[in-house]
N, C-alpha and C. Protein backbone atom coordinates (compact mmCIF):
# COMPACT_ATOMS: atom_id res chain seq x y z
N UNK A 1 -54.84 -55.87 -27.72
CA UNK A 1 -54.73 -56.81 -26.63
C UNK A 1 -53.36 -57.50 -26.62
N UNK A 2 -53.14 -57.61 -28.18
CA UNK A 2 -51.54 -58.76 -27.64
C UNK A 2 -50.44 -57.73 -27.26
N UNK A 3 -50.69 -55.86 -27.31
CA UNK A 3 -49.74 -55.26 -26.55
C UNK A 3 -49.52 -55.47 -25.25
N UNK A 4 -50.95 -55.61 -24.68
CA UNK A 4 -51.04 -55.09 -23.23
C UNK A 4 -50.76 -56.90 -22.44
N UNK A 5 -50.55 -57.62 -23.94
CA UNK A 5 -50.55 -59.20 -23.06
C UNK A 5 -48.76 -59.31 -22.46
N UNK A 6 -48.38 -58.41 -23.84
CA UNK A 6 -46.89 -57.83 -23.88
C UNK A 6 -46.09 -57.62 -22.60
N UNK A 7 -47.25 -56.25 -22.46
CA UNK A 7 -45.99 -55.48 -21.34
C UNK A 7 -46.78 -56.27 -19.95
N UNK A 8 -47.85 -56.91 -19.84
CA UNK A 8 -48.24 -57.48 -18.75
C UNK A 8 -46.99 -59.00 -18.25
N UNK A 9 -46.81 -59.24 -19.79
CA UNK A 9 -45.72 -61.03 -19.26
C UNK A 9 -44.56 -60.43 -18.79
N UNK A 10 -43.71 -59.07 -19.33
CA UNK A 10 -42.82 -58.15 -19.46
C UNK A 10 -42.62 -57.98 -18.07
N UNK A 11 -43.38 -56.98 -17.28
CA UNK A 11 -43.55 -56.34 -16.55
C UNK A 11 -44.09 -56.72 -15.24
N UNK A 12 -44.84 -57.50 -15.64
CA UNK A 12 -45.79 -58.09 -14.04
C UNK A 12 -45.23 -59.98 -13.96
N UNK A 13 -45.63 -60.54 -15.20
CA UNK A 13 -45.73 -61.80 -14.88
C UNK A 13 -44.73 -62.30 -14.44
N UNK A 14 -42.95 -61.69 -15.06
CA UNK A 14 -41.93 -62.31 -15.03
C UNK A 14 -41.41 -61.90 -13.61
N UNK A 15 -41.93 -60.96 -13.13
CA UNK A 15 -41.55 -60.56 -11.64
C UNK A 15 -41.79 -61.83 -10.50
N UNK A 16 -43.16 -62.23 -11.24
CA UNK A 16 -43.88 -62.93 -9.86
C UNK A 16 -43.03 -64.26 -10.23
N UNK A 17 -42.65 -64.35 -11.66
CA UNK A 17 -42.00 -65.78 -11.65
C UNK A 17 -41.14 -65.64 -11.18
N UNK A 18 -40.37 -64.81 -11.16
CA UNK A 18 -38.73 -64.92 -11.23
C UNK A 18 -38.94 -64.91 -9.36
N UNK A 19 -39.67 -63.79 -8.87
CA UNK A 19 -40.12 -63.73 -7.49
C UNK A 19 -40.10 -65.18 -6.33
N UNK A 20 -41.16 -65.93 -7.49
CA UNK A 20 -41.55 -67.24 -6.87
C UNK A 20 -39.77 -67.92 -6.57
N UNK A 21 -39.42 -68.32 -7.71
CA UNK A 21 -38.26 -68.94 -7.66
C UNK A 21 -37.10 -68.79 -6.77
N UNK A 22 -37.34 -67.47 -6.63
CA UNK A 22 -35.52 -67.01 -5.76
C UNK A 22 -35.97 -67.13 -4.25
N UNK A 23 -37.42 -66.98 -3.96
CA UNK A 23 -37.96 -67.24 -2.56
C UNK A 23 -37.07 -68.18 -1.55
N UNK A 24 -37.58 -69.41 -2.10
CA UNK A 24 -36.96 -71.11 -1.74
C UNK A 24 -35.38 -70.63 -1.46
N UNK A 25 -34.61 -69.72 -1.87
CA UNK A 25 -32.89 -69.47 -1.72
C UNK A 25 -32.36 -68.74 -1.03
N UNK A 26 -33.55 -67.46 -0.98
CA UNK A 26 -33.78 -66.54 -0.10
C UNK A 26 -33.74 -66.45 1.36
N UNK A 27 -34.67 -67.39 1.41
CA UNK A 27 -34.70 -68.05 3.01
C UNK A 27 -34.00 -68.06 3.47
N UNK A 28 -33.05 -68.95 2.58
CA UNK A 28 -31.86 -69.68 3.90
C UNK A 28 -30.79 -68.39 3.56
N UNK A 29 -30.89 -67.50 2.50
CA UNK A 29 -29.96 -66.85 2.81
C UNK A 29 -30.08 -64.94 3.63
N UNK A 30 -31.54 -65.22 3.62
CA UNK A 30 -32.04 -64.01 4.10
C UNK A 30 -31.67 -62.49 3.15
N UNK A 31 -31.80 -62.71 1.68
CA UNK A 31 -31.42 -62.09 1.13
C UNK A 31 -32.47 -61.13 0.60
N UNK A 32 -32.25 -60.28 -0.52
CA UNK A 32 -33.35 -59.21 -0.51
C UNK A 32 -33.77 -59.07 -2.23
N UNK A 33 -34.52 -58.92 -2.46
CA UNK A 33 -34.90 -58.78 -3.55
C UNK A 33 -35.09 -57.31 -4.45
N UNK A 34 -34.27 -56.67 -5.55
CA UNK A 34 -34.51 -55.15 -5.67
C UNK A 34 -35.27 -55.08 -6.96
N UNK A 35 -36.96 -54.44 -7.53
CA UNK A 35 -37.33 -54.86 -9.12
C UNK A 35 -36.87 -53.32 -8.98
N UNK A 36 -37.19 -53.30 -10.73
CA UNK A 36 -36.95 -52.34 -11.02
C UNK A 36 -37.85 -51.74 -12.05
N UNK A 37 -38.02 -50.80 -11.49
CA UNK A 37 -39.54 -50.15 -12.07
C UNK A 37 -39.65 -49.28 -12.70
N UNK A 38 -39.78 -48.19 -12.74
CA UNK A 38 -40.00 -46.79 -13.44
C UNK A 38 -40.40 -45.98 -12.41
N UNK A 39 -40.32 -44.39 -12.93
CA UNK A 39 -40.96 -43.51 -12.05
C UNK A 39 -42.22 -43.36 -12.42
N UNK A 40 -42.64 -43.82 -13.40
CA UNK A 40 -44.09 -43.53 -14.21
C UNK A 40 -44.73 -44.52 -13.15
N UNK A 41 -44.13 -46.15 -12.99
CA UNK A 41 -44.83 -46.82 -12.19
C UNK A 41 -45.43 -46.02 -11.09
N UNK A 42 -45.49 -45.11 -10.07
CA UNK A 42 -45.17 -44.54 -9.03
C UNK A 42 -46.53 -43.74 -9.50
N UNK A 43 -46.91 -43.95 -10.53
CA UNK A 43 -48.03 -42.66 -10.96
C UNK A 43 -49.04 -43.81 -11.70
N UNK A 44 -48.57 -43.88 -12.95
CA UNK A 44 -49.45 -44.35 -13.82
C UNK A 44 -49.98 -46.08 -13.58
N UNK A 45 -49.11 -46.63 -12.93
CA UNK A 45 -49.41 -48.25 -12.42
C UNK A 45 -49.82 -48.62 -11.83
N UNK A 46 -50.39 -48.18 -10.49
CA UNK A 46 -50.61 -48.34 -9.27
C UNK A 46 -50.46 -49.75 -8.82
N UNK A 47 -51.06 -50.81 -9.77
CA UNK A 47 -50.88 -52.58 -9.54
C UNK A 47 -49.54 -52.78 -9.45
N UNK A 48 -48.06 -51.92 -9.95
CA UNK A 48 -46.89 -52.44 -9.44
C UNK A 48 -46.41 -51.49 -8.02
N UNK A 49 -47.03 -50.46 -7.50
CA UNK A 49 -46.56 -50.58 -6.40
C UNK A 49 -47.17 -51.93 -5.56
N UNK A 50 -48.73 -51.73 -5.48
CA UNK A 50 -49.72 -52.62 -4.91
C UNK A 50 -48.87 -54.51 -4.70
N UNK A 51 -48.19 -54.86 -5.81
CA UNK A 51 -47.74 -56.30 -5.96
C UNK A 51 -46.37 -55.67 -5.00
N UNK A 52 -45.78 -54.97 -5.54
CA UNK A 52 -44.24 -54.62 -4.47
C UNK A 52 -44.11 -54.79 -3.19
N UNK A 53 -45.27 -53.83 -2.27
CA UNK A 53 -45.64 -54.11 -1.49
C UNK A 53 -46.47 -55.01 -0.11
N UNK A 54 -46.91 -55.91 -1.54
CA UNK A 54 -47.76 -57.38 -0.88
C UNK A 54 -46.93 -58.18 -0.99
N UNK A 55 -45.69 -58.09 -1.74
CA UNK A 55 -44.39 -58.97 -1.78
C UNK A 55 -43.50 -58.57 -0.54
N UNK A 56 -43.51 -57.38 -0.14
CA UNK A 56 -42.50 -56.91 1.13
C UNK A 56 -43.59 -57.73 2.15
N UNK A 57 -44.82 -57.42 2.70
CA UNK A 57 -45.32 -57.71 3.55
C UNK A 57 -45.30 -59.37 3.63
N UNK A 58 -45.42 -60.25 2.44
CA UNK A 58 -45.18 -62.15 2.33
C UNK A 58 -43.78 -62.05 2.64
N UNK A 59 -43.21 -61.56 2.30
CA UNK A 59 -41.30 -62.25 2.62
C UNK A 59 -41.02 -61.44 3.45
N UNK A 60 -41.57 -60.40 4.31
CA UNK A 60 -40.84 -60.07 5.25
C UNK A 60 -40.82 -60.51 6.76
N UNK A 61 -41.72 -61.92 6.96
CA UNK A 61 -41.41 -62.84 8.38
C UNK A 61 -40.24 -63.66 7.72
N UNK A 62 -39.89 -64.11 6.83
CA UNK A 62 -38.57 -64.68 6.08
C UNK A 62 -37.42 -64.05 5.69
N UNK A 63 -37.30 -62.73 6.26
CA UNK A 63 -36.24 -61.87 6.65
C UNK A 63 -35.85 -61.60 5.49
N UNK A 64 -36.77 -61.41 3.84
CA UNK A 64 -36.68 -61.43 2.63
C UNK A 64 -37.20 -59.89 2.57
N UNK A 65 -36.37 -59.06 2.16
CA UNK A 65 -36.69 -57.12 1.76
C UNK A 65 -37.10 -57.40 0.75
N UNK A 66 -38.17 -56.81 -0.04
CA UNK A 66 -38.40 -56.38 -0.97
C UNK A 66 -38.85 -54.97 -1.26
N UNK A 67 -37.67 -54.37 -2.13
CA UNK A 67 -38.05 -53.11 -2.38
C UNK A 67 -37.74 -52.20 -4.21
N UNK A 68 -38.33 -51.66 -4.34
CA UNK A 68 -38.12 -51.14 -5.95
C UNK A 68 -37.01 -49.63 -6.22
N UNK A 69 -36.44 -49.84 -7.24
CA UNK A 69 -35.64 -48.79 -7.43
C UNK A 69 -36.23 -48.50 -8.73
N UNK A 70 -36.76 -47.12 -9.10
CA UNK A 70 -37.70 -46.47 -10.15
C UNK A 70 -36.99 -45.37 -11.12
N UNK A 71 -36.38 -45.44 -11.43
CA UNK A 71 -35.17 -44.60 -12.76
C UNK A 71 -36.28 -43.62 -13.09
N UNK A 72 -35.95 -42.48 -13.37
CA UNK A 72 -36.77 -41.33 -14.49
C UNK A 72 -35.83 -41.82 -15.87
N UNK A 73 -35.60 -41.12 -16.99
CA UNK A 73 -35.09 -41.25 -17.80
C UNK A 73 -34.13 -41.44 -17.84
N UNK A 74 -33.12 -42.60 -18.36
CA UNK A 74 -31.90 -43.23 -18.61
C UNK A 74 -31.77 -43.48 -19.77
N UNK A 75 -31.06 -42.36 -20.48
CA UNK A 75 -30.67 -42.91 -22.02
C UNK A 75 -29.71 -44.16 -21.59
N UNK A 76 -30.16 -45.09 -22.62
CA UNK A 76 -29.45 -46.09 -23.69
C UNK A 76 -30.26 -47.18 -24.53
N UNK A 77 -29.20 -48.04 -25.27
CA UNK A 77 -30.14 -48.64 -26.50
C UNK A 77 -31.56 -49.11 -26.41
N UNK A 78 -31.41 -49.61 -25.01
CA UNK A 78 -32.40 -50.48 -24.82
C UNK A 78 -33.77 -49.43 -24.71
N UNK A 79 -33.32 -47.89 -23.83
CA UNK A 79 -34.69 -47.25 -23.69
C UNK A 79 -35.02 -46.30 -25.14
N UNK A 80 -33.53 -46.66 -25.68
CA UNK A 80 -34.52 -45.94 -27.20
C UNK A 80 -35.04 -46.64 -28.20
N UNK A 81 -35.22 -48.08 -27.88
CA UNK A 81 -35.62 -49.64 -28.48
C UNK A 81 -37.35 -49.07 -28.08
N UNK A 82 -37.73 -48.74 -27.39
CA UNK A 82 -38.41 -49.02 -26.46
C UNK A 82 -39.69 -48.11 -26.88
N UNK A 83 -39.27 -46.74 -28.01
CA UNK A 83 -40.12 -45.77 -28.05
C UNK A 83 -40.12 -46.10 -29.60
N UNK A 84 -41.74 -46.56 -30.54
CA UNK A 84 -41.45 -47.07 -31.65
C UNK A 84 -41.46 -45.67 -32.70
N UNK A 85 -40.55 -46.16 -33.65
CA UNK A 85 -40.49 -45.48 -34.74
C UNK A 85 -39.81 -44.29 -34.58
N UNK A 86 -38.39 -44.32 -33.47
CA UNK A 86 -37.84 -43.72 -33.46
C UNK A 86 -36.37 -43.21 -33.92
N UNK A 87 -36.62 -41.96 -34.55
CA UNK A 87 -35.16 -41.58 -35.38
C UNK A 87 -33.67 -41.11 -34.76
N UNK A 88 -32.64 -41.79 -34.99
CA UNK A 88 -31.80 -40.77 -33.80
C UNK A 88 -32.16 -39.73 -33.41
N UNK A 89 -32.14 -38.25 -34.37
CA UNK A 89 -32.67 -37.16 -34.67
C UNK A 89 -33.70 -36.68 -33.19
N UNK A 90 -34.74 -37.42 -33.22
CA UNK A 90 -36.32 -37.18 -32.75
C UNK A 90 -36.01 -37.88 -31.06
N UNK A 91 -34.75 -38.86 -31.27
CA UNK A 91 -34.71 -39.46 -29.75
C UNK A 91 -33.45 -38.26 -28.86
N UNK A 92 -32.64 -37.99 -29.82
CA UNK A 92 -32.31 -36.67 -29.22
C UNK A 92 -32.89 -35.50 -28.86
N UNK A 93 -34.06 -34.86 -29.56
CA UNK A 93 -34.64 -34.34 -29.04
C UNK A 93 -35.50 -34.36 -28.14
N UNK A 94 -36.02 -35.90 -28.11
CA UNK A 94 -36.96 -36.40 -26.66
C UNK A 94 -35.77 -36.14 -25.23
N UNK A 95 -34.17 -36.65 -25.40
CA UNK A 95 -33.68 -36.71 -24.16
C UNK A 95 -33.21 -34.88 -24.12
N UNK A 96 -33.46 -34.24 -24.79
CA UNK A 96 -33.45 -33.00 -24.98
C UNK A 96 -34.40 -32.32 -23.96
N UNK A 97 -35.69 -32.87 -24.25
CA UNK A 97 -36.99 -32.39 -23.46
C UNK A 97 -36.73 -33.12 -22.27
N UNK A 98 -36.67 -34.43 -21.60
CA UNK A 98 -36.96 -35.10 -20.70
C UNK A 98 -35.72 -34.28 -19.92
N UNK A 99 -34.43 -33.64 -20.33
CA UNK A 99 -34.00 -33.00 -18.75
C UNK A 99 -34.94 -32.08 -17.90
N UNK A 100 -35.81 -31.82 -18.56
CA UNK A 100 -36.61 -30.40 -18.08
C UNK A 100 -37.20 -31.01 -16.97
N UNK A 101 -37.92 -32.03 -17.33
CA UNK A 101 -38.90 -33.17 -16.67
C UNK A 101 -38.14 -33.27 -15.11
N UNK A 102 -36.54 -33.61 -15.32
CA UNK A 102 -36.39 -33.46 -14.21
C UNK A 102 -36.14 -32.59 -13.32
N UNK A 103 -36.07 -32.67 -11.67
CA UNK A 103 -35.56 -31.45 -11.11
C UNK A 103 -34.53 -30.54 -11.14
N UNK A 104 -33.45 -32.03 -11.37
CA UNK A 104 -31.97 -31.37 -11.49
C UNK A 104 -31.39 -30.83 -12.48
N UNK A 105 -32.80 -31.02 -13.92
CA UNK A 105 -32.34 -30.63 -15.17
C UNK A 105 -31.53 -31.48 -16.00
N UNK A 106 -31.05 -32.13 -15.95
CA UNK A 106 -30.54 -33.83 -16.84
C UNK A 106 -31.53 -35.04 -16.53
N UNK A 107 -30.73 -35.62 -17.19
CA UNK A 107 -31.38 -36.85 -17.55
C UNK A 107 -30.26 -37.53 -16.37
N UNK A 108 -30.89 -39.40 -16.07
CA UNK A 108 -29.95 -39.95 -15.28
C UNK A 108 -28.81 -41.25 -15.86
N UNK A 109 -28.04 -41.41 -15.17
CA UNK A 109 -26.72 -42.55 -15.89
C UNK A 109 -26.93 -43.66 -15.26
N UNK A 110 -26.73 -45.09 -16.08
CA UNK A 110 -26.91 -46.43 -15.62
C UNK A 110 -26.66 -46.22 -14.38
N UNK A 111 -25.29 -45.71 -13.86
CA UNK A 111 -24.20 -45.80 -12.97
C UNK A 111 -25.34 -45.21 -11.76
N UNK A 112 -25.70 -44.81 -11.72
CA UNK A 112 -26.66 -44.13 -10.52
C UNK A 112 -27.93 -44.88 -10.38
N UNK A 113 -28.14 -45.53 -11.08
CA UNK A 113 -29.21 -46.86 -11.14
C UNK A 113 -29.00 -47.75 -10.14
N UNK A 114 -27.62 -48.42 -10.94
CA UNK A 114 -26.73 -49.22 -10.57
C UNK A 114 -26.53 -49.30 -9.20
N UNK A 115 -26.02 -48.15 -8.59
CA UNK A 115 -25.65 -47.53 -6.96
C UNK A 115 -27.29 -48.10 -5.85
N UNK A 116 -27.77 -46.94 -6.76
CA UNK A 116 -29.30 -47.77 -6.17
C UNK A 116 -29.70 -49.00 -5.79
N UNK A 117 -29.23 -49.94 -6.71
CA UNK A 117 -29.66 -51.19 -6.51
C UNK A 117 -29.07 -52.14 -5.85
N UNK A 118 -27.43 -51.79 -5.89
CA UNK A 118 -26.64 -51.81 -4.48
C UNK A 118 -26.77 -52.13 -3.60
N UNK A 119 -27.03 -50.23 -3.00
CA UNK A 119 -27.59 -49.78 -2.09
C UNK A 119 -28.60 -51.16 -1.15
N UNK A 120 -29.87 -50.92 -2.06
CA UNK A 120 -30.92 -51.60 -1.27
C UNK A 120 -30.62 -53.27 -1.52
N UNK A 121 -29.84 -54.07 -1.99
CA UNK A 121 -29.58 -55.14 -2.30
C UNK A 121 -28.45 -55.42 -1.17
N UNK A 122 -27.68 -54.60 -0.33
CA UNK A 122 -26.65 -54.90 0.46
C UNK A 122 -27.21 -54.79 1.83
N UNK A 123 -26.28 -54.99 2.80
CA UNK A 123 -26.56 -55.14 3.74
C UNK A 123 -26.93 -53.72 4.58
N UNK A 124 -26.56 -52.70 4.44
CA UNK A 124 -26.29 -51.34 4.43
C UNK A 124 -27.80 -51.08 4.82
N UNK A 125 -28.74 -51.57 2.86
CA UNK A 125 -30.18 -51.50 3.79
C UNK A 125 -31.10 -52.20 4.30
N UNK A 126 -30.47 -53.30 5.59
CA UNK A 126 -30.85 -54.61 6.04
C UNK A 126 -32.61 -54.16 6.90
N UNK A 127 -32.84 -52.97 7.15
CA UNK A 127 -33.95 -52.61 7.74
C UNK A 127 -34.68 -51.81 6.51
N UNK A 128 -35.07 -52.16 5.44
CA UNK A 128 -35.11 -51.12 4.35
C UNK A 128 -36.03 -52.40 3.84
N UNK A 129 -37.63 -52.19 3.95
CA UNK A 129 -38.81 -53.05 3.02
C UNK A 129 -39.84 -51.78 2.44
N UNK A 130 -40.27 -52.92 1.22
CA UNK A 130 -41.49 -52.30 0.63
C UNK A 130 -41.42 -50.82 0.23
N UNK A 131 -40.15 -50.40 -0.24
CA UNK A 131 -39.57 -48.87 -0.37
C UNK A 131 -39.95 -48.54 -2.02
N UNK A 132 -40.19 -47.48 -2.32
CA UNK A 132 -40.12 -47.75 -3.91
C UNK A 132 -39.10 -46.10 -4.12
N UNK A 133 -37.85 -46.31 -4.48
CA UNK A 133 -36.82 -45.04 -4.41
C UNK A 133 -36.93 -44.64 -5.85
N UNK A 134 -37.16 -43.66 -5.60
CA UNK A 134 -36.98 -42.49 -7.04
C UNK A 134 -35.57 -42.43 -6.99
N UNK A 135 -35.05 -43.00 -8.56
CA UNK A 135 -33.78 -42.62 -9.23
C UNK A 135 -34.18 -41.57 -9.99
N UNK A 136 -34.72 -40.37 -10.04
CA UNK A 136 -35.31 -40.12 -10.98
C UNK A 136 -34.97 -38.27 -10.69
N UNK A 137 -33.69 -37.72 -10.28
CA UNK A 137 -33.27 -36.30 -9.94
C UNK A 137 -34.28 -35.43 -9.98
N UNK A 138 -35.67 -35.65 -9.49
CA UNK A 138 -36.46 -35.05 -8.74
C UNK A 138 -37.57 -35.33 -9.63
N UNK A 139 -37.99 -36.16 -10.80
CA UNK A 139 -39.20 -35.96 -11.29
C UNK A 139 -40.82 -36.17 -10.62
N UNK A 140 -40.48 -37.14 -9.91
CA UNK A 140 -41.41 -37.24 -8.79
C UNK A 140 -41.68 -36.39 -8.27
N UNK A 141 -41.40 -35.43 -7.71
CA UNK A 141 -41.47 -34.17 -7.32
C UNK A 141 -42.22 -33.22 -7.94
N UNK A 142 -41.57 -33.00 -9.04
CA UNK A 142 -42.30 -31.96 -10.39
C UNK A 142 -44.02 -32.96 -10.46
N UNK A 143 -43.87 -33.99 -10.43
CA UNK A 143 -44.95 -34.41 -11.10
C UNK A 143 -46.26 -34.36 -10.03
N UNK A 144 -45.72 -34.04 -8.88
CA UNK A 144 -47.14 -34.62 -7.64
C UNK A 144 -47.64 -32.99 -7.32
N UNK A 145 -47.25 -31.79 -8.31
CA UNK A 145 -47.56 -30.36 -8.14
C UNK A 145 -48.63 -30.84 -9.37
């Protein structure tokens, strides 16, 4: 239980806080909000599309976007923090396996994350709610066969 109390404060709770807060600033600036999720979310979570989307539909008479950008695999420290009891060795061979996973055959770079979040954070996608974009060079794809 104190895992799942974990990735619930992690993952869900700090959204809705951080959510609540930027609302009130939002307003007046009509700005947009981008979380950032996973591609697993997209499959295995269903409660974070479900909140994503009940968040686009509340802030969007307040001219407030809300939409998610969902990474497939992105090596770095933080995502090999993340898998316990892992050896350099064994995390190279996980990002070894996970190109397969994707379509394009690699794995993806902050930098294309990054672009993403941009993207839907600028004005560019001022008609752009409740979206959830696969960063993820096609795993979504592979995975809904």
């Amino acid at each position: 239980m104190a895992e799942y109390d974990k990735l619930m404060n992690v993952n869900v709770r700090s959204m809705v806080a951080l959510t609540q807060l930027c609302v009130p600033h939002l307003t007046v600036t009509k700005g947009a909000i981008v979380n950032v999720s996973s591609v697993i979310g997209t499959r295995a979570f269903p409660g974070s599309l479900a909140y994503n989307m009940s968040k686009a539909l509340e802030l969007a008479p307040k001219q407030i976007r809300v939409n998610s950008a969902n990474p497939g695999v992105i090596p770095t420290e933080g995502h090999k923090r993340t898998i316990p009891g892992l050896t350099d060795q064994k995390y190279a061979q996980f990002l070894e396996h996970t190109k397969s996973v994707h379509a394009l055959g690699r794995n993806g770079e902050v930098s294309e994350v990054a672009r993403t979040i941009a993207f839907l954070a600028s004005a560019d996608a001022s008609f752009i709610t409740g979206a959830q974009v696969p960063v993820d060079g096609g795993w979504h794809l592979k995975c809904s066969h």
